[in-house]
N, C-alpha and C. Protein backbone atom coordinates (compact mmCIF):
# COMPACT_ATOMS: atom_id res chain seq x y z
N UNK A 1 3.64 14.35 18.22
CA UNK A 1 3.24 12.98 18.45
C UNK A 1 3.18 12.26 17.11
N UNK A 2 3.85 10.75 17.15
CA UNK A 2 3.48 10.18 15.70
C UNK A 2 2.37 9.79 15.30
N UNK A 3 2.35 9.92 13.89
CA UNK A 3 1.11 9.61 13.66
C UNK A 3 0.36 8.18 14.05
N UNK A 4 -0.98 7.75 14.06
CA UNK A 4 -1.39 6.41 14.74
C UNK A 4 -1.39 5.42 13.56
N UNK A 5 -0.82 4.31 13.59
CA UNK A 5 -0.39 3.19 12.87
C UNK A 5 -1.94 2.63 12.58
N UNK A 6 -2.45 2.77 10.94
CA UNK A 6 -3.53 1.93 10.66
C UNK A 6 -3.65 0.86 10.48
N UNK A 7 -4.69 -0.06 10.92
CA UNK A 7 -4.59 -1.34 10.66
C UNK A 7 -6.05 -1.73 9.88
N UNK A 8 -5.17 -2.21 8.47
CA UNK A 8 -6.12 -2.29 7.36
C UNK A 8 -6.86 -3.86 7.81
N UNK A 9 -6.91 -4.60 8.77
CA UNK A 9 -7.43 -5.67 9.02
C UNK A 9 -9.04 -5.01 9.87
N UNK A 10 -8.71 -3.92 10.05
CA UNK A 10 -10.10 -3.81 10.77
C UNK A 10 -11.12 -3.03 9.60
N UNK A 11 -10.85 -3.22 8.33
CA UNK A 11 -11.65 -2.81 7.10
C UNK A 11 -12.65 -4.59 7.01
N UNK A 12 -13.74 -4.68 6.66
CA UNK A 12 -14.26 -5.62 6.39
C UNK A 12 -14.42 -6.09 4.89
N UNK A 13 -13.97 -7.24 4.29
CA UNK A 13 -13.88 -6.80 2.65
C UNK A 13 -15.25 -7.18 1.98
N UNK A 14 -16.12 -7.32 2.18
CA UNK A 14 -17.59 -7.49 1.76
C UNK A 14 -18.28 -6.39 1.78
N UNK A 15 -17.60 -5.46 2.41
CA UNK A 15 -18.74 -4.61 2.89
C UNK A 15 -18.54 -3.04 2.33
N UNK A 16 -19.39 -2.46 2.01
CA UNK A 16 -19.09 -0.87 1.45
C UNK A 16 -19.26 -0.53 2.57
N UNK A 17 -18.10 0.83 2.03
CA UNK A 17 -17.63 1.76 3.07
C UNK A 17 -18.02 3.05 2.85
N UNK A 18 -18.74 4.34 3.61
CA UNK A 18 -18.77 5.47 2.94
C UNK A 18 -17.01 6.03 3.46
N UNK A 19 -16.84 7.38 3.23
CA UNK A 19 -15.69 8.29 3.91
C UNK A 19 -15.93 8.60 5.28
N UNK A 20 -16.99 9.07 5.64
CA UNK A 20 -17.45 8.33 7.64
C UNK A 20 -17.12 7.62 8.18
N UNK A 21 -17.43 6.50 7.27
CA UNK A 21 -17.48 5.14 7.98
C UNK A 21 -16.13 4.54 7.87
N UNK A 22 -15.55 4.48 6.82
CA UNK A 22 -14.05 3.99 6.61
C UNK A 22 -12.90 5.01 7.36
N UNK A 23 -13.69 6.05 7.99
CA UNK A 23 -13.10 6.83 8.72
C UNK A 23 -12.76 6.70 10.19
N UNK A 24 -14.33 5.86 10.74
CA UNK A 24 -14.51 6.20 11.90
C UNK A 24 -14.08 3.85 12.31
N UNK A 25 -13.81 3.66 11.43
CA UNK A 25 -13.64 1.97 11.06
C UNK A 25 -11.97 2.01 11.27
N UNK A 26 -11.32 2.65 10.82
CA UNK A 26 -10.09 2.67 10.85
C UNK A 26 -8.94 3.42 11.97
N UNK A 27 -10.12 4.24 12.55
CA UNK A 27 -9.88 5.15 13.86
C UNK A 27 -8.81 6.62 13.17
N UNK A 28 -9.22 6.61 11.83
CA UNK A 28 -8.62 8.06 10.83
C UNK A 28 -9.19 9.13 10.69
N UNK A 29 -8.81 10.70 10.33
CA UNK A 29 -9.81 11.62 10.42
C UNK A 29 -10.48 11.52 8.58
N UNK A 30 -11.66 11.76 8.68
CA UNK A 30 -12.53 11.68 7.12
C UNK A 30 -11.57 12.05 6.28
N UNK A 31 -10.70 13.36 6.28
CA UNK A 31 -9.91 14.39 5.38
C UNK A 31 -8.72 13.12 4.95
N UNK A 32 -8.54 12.01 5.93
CA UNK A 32 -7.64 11.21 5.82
C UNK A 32 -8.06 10.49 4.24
N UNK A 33 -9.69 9.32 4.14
CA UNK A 33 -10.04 8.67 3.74
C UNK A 33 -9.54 10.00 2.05
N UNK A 34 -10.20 11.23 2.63
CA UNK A 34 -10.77 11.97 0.96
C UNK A 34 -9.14 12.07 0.36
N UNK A 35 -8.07 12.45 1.11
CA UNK A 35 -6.98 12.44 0.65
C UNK A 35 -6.52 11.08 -0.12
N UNK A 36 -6.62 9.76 0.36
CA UNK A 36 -6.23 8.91 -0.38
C UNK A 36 -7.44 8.57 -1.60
N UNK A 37 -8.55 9.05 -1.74
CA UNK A 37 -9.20 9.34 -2.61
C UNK A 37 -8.73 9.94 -3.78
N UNK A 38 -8.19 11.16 -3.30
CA UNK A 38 -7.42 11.84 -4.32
C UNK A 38 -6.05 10.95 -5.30
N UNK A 39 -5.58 10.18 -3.96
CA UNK A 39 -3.82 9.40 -4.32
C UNK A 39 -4.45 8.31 -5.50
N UNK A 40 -5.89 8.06 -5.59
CA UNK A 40 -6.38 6.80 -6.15
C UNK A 40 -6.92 5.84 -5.63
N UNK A 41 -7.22 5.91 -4.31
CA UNK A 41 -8.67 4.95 -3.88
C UNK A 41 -9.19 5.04 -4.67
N UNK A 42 -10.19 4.09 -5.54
CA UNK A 42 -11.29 3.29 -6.10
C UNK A 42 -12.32 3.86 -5.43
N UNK A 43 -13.45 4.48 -5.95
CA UNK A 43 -14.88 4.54 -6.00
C UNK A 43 -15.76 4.06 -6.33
N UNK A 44 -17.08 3.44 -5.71
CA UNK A 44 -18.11 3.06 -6.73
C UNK A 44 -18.40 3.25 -7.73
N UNK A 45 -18.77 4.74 -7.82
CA UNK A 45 -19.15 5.30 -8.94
C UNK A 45 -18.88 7.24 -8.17
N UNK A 46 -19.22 8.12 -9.36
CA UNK A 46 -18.88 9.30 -9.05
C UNK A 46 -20.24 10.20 -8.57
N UNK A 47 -21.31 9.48 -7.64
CA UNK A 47 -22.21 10.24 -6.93
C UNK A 47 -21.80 10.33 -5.62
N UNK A 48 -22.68 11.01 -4.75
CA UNK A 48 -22.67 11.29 -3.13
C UNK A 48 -23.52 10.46 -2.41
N UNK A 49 -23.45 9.70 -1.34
CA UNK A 49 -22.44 9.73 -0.65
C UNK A 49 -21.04 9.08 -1.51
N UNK A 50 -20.18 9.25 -0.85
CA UNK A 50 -19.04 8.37 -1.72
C UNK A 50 -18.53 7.32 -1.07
N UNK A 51 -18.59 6.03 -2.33
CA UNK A 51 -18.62 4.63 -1.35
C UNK A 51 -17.55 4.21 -2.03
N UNK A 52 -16.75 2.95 -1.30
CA UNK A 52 -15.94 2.25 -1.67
C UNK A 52 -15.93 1.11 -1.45
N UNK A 53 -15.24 0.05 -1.78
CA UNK A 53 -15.44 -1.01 -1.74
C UNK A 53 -14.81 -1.63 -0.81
N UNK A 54 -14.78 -2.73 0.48
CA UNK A 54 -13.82 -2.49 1.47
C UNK A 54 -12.88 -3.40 0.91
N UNK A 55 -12.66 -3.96 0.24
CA UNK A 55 -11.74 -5.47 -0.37
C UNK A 55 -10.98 -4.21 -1.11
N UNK A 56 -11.26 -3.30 -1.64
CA UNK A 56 -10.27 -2.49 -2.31
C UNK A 56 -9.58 -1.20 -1.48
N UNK A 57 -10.46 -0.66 -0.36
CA UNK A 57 -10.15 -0.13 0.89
C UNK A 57 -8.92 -0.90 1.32
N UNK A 58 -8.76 -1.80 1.81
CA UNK A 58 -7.98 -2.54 2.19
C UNK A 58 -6.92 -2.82 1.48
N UNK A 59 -6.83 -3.01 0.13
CA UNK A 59 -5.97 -3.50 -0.80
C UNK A 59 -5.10 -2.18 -0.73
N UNK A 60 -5.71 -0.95 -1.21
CA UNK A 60 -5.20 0.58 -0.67
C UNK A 60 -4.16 0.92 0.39
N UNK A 61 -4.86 0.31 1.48
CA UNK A 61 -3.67 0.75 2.74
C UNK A 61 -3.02 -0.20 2.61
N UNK A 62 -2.72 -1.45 2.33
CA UNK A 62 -1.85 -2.61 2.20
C UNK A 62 -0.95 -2.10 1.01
N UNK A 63 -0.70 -1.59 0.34
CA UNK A 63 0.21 -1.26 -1.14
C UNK A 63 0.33 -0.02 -0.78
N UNK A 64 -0.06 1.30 0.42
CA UNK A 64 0.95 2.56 0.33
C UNK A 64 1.79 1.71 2.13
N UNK A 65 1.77 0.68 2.81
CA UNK A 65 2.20 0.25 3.75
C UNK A 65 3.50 -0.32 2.97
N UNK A 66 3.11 -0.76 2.13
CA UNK A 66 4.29 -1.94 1.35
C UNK A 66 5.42 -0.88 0.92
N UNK A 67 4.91 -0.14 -0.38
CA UNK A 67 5.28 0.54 -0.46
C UNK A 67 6.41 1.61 0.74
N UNK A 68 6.24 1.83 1.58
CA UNK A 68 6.74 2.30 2.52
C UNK A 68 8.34 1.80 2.87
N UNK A 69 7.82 0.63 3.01
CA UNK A 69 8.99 -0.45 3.68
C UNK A 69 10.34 -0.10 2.88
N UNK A 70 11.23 -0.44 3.72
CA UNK A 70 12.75 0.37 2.97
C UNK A 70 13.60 -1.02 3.68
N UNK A 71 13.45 -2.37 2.65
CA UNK A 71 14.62 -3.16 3.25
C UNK A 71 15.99 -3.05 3.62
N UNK A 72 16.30 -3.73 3.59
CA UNK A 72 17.91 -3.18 3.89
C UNK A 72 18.74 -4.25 3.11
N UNK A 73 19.66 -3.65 2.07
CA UNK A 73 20.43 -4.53 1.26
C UNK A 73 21.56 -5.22 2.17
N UNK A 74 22.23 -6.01 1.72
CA UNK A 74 22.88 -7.26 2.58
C UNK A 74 24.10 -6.25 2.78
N UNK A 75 24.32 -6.35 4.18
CA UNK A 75 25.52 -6.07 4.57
C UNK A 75 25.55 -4.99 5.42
N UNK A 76 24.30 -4.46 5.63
CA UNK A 76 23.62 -3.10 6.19
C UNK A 76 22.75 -3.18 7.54
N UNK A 77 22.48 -2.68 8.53
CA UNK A 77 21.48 -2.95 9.29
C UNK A 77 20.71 -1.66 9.62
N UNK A 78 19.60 -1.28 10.14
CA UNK A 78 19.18 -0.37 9.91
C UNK A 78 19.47 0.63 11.26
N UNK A 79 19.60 2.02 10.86
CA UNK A 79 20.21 2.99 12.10
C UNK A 79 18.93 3.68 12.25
N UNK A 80 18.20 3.63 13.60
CA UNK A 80 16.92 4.83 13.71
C UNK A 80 17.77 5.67 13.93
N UNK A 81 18.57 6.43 14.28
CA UNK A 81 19.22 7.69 14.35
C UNK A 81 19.04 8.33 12.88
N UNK A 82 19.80 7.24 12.18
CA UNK A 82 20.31 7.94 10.42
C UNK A 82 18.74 7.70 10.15
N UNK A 83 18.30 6.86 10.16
CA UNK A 83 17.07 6.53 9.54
C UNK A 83 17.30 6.15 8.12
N UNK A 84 18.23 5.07 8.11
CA UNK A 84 18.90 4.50 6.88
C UNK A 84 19.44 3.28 7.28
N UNK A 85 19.72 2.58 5.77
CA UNK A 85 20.49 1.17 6.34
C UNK A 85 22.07 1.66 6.40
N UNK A 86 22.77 1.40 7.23
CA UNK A 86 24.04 2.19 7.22
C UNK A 86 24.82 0.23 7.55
N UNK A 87 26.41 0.41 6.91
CA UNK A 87 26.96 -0.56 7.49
C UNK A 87 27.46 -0.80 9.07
N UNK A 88 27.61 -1.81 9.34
CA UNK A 88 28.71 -1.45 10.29
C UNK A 88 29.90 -0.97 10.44
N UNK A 89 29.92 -0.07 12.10
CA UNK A 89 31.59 0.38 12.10
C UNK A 89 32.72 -0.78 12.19
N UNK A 90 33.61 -0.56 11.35
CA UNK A 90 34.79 -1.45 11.12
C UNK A 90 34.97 -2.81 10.82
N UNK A 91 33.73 -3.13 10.14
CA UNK A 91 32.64 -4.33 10.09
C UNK A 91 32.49 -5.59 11.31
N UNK A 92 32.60 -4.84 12.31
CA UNK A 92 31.95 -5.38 13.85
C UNK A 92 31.07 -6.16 13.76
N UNK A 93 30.52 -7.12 13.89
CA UNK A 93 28.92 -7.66 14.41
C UNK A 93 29.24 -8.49 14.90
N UNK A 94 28.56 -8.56 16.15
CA UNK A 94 28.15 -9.54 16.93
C UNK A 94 26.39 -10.41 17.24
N UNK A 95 26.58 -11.60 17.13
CA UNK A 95 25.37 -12.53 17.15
C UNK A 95 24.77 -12.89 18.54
N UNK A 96 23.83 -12.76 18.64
CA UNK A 96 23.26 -13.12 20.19
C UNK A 96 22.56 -14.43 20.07
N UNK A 97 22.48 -15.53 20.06
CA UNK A 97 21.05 -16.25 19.86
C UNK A 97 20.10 -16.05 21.10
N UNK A 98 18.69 -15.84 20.21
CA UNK A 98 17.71 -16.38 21.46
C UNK A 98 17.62 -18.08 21.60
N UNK A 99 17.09 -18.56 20.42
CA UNK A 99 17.01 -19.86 20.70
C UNK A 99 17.86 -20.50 19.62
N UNK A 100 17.46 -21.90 19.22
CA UNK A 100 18.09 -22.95 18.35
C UNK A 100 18.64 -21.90 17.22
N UNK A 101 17.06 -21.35 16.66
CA UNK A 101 17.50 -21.28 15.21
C UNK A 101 17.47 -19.75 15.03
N UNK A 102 17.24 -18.72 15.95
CA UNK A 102 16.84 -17.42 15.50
C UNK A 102 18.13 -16.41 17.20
N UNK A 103 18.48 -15.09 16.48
CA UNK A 103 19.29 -14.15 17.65
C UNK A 103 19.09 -12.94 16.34
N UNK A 104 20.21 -12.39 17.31
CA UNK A 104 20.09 -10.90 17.30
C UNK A 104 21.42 -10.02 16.97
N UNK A 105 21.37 -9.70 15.63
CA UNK A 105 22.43 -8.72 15.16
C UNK A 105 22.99 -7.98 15.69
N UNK A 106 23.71 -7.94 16.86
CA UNK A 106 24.37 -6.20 17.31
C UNK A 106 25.51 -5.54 16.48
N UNK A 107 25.75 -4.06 16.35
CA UNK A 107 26.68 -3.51 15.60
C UNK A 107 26.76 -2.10 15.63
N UNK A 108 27.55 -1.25 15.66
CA UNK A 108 27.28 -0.08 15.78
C UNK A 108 27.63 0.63 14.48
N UNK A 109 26.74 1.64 14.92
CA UNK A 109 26.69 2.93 13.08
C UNK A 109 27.69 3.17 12.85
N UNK A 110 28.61 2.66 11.32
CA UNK A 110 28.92 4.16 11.26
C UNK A 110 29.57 5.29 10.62
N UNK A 111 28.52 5.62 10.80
CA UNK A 111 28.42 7.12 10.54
C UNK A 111 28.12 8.14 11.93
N UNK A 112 26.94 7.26 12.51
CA UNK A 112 26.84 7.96 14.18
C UNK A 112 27.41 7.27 15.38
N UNK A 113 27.39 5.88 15.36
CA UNK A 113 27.99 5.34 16.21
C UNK A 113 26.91 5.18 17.34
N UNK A 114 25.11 4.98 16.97
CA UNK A 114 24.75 4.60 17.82
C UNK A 114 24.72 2.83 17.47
N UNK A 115 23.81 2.01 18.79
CA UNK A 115 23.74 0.56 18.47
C UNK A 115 22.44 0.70 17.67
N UNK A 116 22.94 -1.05 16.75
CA UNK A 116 21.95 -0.87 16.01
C UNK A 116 21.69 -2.83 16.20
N UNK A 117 20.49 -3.04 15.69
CA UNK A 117 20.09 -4.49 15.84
C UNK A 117 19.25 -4.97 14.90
N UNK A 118 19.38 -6.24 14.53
CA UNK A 118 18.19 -6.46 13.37
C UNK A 118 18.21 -8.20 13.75
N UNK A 119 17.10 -8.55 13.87
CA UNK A 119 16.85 -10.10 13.75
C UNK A 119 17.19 -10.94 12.59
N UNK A 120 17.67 -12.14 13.01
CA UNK A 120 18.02 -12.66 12.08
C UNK A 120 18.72 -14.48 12.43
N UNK A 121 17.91 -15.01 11.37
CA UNK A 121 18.34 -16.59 11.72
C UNK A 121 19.52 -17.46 11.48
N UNK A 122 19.84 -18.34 12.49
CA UNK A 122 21.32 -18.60 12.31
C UNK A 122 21.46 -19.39 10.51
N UNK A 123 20.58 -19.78 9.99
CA UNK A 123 21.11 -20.08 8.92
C UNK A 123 21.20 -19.19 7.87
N UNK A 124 20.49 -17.70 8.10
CA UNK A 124 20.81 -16.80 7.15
C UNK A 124 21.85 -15.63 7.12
N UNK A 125 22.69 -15.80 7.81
CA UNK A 125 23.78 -15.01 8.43
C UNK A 125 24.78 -14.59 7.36
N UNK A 126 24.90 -15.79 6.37
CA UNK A 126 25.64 -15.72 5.27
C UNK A 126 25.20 -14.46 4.20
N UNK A 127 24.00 -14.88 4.27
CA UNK A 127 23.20 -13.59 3.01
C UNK A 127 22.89 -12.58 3.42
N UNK A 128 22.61 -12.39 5.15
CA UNK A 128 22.51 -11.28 5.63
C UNK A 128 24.05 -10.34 5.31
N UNK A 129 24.70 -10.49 5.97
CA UNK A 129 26.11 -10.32 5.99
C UNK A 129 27.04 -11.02 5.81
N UNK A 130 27.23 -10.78 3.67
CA UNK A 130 28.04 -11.40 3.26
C UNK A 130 29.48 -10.85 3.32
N UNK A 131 30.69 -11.52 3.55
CA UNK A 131 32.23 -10.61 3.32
C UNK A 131 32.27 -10.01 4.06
N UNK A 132 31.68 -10.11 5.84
CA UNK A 132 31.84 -9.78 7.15
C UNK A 132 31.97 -11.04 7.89
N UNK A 133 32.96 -10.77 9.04
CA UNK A 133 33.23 -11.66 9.95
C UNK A 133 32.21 -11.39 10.92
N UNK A 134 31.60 -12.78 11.61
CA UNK A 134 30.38 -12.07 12.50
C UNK A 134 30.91 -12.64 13.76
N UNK A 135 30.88 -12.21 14.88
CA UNK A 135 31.21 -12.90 16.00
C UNK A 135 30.14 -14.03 16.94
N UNK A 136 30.17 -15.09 17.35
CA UNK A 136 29.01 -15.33 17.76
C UNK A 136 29.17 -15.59 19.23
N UNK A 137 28.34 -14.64 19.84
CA UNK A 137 28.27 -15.04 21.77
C UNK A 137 27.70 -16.22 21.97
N UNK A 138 28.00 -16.51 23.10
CA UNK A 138 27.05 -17.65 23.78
C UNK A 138 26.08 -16.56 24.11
N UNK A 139 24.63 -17.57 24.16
CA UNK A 139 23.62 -17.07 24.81
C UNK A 139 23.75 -17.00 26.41
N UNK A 140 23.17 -15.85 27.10
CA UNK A 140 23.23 -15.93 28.65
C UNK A 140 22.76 -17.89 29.37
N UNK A 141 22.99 -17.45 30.56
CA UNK A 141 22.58 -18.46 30.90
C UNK A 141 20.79 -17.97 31.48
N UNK A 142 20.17 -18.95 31.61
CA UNK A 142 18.41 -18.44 32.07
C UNK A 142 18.73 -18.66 33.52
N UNK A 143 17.98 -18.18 34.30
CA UNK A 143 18.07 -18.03 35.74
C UNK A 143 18.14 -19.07 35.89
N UNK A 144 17.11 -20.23 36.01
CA UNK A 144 17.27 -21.10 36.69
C UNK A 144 18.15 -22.13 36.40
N UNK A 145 19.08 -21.93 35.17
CA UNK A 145 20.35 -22.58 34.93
C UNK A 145 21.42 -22.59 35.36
N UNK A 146 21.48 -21.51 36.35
CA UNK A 146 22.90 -20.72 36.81
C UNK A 146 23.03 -21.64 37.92
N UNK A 147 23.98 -21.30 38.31
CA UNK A 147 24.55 -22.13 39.58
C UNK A 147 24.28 -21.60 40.82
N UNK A 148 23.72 -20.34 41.21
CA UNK A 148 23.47 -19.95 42.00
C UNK A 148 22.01 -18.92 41.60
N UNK A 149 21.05 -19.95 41.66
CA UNK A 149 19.38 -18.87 41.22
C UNK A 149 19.12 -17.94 41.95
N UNK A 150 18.08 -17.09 42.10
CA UNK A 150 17.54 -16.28 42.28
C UNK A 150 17.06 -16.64 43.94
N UNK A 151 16.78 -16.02 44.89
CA UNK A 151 16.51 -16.31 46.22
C UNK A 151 14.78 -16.17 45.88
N UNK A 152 14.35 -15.80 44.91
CA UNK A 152 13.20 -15.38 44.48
C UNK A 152 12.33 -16.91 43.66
N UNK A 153 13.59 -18.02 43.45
CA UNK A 153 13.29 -18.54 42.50
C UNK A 153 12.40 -19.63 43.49
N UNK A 154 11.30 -20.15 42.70
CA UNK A 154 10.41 -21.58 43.39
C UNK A 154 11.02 -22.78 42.79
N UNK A 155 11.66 -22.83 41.86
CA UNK A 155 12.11 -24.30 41.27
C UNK A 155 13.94 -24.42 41.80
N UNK A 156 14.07 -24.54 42.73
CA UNK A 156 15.50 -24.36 43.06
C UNK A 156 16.17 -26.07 42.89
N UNK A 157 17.17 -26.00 42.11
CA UNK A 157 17.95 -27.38 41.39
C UNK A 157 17.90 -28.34 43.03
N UNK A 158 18.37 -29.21 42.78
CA UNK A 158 19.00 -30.36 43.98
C UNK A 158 20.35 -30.62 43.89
């Protein structure tokens, strides 16, 4: 099972924290808090109980989160299979829009050849994927646009 996604917003920053409490605050096991203790969490001072500060608690999980993040350089989209930014096969992409200004990258890996997708706004298409041809779909039509709606639908045209 993966591990559970912390959310450093439920740290309070006024407030000291012991390793209990920043434990049982964050929904983490204690061994969690003492380990990033070790990585360089900030201490009060070096007595028992051991307290921290929550504005720096917080600052902590926000900079090994950041840290984490693995953008993806232009021209790449990201493959959960590879678990990398991989290009596209044969430099394919296709554009979906949802609305005016924002859709949806499709393209396949490759290296594996599964689909892959990444959001992205119609005016940044250029920097996303520069020195690729991108294709752009029409968006579907919404149900109640079609010419023949839904038998389900309550707003039926005239």
């Amino acid at each position: 099972m993966p591990a559970k996604r912390i959310d450093p917003r439920a740290i309070k920053l006024h407030r000291p924290y012991s390793v209990e409490a920043a434990a049982l605050a964050l929904g983490a096991h204690k061994h969690t808090i003492r380990n990033w203790i070790k990585q360089g969490l900030p201490t009060v001072d070096n007595s028992r109980p051991v307290l921290m500060h929550g504005h720096e608690l917080r600052a902590f999980i926000q900079g090994k989160r950041k840290a984490a993040k693995r953008p993806c350089p232009p021209g790449t989209i990201y493959c959960f299979k590879c678990r990398q930014p991989r290009s596209p096969a044969s430099g394919m992409i296709e554009y979906t829009p949802r609305n005016a200004t924002t859709g949806n990258l499709t393209a396949l890996c490759d290296e594996c050849g599964t689909l892959m997708n990444r959001s992205a706004s119609l005016a940044s298409l250029g920097a996303i994927m520069p020195k690729l041809e991108i294709q752009i779909r029409e968006a579907g039509a919404r149900l109640i646009e079609r010419k023949q709606p839904s038998l389900h639908c309550d707003k039926q045209k005239d």
